[in-house]
C-alpha atoms as a PDB file:
ATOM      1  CA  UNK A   1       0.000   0.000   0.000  1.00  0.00           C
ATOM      2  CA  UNK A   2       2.553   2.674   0.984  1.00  0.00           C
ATOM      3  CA  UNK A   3       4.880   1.393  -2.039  1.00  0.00           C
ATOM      4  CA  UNK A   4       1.736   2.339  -4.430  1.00  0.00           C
ATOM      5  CA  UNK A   5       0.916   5.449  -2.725  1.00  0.00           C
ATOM      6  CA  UNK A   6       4.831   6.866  -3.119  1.00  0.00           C
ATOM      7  CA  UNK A   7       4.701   5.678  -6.768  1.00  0.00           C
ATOM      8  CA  UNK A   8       1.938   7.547  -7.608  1.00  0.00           C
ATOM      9  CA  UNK A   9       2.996  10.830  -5.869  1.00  0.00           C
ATOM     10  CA  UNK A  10       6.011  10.500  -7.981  1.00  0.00           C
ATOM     11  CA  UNK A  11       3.978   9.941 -10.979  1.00  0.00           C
ATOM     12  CA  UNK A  12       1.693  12.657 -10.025  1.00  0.00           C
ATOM     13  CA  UNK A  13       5.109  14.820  -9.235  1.00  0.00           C
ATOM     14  CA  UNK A  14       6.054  14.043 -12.595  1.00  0.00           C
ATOM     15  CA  UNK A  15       2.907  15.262 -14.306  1.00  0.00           C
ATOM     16  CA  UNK A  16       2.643  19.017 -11.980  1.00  0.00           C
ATOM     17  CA  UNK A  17       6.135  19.178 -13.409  1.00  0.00           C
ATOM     18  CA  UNK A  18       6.034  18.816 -17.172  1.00  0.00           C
ATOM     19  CA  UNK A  19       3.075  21.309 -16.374  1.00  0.00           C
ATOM     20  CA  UNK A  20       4.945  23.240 -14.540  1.00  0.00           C
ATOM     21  CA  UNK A  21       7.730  23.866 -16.874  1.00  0.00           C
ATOM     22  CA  UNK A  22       4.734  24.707 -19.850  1.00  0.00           C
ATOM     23  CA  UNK A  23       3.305  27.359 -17.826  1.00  0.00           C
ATOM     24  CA  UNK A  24       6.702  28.589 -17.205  1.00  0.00           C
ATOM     25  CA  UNK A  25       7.843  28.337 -20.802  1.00  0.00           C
ATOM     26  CA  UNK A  26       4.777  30.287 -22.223  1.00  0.00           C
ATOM     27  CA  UNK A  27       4.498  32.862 -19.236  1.00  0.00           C
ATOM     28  CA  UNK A  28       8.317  33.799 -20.401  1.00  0.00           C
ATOM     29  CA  UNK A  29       7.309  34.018 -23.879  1.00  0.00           C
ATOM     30  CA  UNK A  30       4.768  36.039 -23.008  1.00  0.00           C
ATOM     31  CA  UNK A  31       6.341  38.738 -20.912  1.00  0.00           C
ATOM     32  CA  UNK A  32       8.752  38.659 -23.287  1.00  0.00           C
ATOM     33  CA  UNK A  33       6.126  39.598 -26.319  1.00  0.00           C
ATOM     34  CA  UNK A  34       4.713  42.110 -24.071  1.00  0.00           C
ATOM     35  CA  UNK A  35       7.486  43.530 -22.605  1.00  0.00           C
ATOM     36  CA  UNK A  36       8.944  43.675 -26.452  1.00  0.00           C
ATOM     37  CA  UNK A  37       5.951  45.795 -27.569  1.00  0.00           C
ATOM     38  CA  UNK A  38       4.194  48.473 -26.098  1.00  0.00           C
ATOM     39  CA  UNK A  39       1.020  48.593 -28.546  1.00  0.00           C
ATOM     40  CA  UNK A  40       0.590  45.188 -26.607  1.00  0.00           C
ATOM     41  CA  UNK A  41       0.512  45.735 -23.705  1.00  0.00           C
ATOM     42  CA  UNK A  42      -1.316  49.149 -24.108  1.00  0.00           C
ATOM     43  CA  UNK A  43      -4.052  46.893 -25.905  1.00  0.00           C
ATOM     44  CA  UNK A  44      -4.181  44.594 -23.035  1.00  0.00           C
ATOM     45  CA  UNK A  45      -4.551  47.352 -20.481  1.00  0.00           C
ATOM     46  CA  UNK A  46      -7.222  48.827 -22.665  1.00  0.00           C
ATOM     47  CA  UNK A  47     -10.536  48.183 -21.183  1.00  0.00           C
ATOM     48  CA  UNK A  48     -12.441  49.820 -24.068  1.00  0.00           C
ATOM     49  CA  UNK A  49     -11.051  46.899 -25.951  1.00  0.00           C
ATOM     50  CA  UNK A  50     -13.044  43.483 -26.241  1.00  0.00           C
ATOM     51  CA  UNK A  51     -11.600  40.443 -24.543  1.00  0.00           C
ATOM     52  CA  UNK A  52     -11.891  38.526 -27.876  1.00  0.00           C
ATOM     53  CA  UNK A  53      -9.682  41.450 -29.351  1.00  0.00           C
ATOM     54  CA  UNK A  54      -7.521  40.796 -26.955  1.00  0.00           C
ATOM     55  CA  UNK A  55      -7.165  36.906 -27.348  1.00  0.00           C
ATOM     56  CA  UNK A  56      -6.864  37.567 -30.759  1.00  0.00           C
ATOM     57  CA  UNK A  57      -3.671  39.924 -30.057  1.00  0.00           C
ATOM     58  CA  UNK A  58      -2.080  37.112 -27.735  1.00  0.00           C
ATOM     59  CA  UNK A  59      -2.895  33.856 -30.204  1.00  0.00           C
ATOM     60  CA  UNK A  60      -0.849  36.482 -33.077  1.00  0.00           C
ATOM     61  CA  UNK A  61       2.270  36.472 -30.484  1.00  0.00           C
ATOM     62  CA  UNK A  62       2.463  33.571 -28.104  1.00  0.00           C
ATOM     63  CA  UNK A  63       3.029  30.484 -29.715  1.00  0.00           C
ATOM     64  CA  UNK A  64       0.848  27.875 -30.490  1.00  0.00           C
ATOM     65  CA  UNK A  65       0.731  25.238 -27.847  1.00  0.00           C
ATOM     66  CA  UNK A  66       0.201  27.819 -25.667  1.00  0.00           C
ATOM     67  CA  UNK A  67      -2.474  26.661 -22.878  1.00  0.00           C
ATOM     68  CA  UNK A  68      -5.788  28.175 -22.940  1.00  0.00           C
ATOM     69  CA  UNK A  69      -5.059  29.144 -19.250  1.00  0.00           C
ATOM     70  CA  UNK A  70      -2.298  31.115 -19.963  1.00  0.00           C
ATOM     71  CA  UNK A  71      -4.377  33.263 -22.330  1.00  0.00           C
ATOM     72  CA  UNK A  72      -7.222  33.894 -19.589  1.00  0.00           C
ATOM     73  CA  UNK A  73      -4.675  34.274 -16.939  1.00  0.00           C
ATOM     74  CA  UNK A  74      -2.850  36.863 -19.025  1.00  0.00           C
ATOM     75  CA  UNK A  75      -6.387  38.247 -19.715  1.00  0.00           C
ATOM     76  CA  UNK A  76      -7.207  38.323 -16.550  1.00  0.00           C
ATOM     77  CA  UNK A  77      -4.172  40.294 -15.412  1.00  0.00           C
ATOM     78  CA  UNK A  78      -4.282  42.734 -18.326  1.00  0.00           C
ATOM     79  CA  UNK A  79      -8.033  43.544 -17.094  1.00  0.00           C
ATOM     80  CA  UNK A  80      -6.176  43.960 -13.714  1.00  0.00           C
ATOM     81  CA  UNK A  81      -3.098  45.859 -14.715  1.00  0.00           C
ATOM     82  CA  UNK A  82      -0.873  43.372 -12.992  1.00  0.00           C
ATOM     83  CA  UNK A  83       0.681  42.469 -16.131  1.00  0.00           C
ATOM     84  CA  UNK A  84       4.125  43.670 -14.298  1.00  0.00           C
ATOM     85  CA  UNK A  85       3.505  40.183 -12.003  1.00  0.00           C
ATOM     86  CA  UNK A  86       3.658  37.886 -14.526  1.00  0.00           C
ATOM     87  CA  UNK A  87       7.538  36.773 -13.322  1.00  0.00           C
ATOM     88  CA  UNK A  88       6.085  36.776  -9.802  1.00  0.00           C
ATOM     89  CA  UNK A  89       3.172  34.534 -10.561  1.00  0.00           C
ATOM     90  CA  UNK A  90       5.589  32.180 -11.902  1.00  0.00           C
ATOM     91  CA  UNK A  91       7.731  32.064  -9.309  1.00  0.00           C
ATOM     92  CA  UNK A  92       4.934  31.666  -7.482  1.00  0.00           C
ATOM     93  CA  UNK A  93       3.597  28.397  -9.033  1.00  0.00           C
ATOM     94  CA  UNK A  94       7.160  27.151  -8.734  1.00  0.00           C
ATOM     95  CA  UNK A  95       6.955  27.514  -4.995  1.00  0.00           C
ATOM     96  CA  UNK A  96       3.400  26.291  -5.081  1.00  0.00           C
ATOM     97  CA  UNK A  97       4.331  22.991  -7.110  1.00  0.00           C
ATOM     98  CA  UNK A  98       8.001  22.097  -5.219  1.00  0.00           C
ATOM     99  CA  UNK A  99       6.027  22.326  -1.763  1.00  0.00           C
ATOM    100  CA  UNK A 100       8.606  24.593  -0.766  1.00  0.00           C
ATOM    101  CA  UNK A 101       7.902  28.189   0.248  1.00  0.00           C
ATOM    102  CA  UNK A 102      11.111  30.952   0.762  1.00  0.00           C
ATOM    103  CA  UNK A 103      12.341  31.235   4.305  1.00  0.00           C
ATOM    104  CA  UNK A 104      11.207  33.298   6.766  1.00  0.00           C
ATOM    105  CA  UNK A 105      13.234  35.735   8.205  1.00  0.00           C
ATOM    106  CA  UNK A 106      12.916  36.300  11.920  1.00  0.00           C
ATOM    107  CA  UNK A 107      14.146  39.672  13.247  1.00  0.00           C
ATOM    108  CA  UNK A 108      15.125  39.986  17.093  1.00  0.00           C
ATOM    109  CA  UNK A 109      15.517  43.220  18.373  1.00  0.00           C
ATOM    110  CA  UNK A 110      16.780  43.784  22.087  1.00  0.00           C
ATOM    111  CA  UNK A 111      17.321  46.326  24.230  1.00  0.00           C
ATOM    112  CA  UNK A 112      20.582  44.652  25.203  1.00  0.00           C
ATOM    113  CA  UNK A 113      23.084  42.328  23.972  1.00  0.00           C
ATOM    114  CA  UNK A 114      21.735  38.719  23.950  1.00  0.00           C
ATOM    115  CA  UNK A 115      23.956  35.861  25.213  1.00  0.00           C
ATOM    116  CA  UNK A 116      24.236  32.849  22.852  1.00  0.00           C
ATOM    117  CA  UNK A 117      22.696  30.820  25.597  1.00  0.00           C
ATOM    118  CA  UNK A 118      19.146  33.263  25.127  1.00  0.00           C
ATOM    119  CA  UNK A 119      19.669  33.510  21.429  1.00  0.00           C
ATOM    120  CA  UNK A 120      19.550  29.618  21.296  1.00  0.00           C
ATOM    121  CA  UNK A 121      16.003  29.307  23.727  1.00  0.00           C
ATOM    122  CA  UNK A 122      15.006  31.834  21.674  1.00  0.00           C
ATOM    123  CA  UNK A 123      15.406  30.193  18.067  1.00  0.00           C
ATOM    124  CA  UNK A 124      13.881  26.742  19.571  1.00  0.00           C
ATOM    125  CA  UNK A 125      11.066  28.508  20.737  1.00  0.00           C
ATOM    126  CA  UNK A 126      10.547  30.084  17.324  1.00  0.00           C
ATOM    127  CA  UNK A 127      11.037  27.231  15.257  1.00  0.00           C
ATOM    128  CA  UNK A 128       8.951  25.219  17.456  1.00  0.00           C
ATOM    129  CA  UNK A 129       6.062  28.032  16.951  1.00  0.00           C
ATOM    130  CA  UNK A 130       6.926  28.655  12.753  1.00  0.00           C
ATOM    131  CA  UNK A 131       8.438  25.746  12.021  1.00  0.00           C
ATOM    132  CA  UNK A 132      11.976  25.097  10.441  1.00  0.00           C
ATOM    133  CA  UNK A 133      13.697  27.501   7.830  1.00  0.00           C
ATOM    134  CA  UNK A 134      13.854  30.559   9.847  1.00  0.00           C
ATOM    135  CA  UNK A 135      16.152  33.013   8.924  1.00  0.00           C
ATOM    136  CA  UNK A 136      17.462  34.621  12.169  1.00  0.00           C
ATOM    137  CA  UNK A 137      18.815  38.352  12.625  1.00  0.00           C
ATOM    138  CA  UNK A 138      19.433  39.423  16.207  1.00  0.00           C
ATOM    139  CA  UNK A 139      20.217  43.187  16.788  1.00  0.00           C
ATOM    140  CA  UNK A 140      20.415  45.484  19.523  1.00  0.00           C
ATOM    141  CA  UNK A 141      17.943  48.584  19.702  1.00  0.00           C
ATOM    142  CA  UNK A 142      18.314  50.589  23.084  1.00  0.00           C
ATOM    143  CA  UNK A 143      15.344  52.923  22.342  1.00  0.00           C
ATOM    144  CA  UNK A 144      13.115  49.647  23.569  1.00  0.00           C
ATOM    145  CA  UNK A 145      14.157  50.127  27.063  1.00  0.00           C
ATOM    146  CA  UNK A 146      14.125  46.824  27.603  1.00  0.00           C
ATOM    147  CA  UNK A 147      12.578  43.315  26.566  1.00  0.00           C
ATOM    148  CA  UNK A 148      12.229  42.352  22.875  1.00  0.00           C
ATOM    149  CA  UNK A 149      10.264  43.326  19.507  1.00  0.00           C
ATOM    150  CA  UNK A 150      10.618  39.960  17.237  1.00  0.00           C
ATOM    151  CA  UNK A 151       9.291  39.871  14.110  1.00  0.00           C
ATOM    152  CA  UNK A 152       8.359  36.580  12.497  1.00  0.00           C
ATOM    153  CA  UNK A 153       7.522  37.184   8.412  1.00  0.00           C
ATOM    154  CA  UNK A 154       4.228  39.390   8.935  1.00  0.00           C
ATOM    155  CA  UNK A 155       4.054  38.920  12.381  1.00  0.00           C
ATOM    156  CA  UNK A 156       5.239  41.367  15.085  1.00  0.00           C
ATOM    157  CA  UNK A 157       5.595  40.485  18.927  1.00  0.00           C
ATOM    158  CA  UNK A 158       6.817  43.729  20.869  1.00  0.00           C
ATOM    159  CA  UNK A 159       7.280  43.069  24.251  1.00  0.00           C
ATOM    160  CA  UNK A 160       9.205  45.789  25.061  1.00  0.00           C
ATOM    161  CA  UNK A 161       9.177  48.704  27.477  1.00  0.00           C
ATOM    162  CA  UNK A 162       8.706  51.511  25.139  1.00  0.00           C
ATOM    163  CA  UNK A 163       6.030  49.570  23.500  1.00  0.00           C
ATOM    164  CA  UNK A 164       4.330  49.027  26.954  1.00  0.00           C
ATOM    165  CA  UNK A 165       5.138  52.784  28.368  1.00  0.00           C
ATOM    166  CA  UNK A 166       3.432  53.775  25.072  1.00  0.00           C
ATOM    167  CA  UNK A 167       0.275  52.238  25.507  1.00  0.00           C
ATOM    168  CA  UNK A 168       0.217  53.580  29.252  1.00  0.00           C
ATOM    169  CA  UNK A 169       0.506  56.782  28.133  1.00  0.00           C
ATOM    170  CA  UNK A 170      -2.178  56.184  25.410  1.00  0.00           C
ATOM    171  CA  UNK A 171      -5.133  54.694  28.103  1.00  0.00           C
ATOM    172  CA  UNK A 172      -4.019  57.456  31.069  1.00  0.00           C
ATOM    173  CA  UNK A 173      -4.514  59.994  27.861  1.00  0.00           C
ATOM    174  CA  UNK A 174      -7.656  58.589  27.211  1.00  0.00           C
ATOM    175  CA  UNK A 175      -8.773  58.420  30.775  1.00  0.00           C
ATOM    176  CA  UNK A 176      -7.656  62.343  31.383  1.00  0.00           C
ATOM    177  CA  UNK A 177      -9.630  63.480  28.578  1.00  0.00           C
END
């Protein structure tokens, strides 16, 4: 049963990635055509200008084995103006098809100097909570006061003493009013 199962993840590996490489192959083509001529991507910006006029534009300079997802995804973004992404999105399904995502970077910022022995809890506890990969920076800020402002990808933790002595200030502001 498990033999099956890890042949036909590598079959199904197989097929994401033959697709993979197509989309990638025809989204370079693309912002290549586009990039390479302005009418183009004027025309695909346009929104006075039919989506059928715009297919028609695309079939003329991508070639022909191009998916039909391609051309509604580049249809799609041309309605959207995000025809600058197009490098993006592919890197994007890359990440999306490997399994793998970039590493995220996790910023420490003390008030003081942290000894290795900290830095260390500090990095299990992390990759315990966000999982291996992390990218650590530690750095020394003394306008917290004291305690730490970490910063995990898009999320912040400040547990410092400015942080704190700000929002004191803000409710006994409040309060006075």
């Amino acid at each position: 049963m498990g033999d099956n199962s890890a042949r036909a993840n590598r079959y199904a590996q197989a097929v994401l990635q033959a697709m993979l490489e197509r989309w990638q192959s025809s989204l370079e083509q693309a912002s290549k055509a586009i990039g390479a001529d302005d009418n183009l991507s004027k025309l695909l910006l346009d929104k006075q200008v039919s989506a059928a006029e715009k297919r028609k534009a695309l079939i003329a300079v991508l070639p022909e084995d191009t998916p039909d997802e391609i051309y509604n995804l580049l249809l799609l973004m041309g309605q959207e103006g995000d025809l600058n992404l197009i490098g993006d999105v592919s890197a994007s399904l890359a990440e999306a098809v490997s399994g793998q995502r970039a590493p995220l970077k996790a910023e420490i910022a003390s008030a003081v100097e942290l000894s290795e022995e900290e830095q260390a809890k500090l990095r299990s506890k992390l990759i315990s909570e966000y999982g291996e990969g992390l990218v650590f920076s530690f750095r020394v800020d003394p306008s917290l006061l004291g305690g730490l402002r970490v910063r995990v990808g898009d999320h912040l933790i400040d547990n410092s003493v400015a942080s704190r002595l700000a929002i004191l200030r803000e409710s006994l502001s409040s309060v006075v009013r």
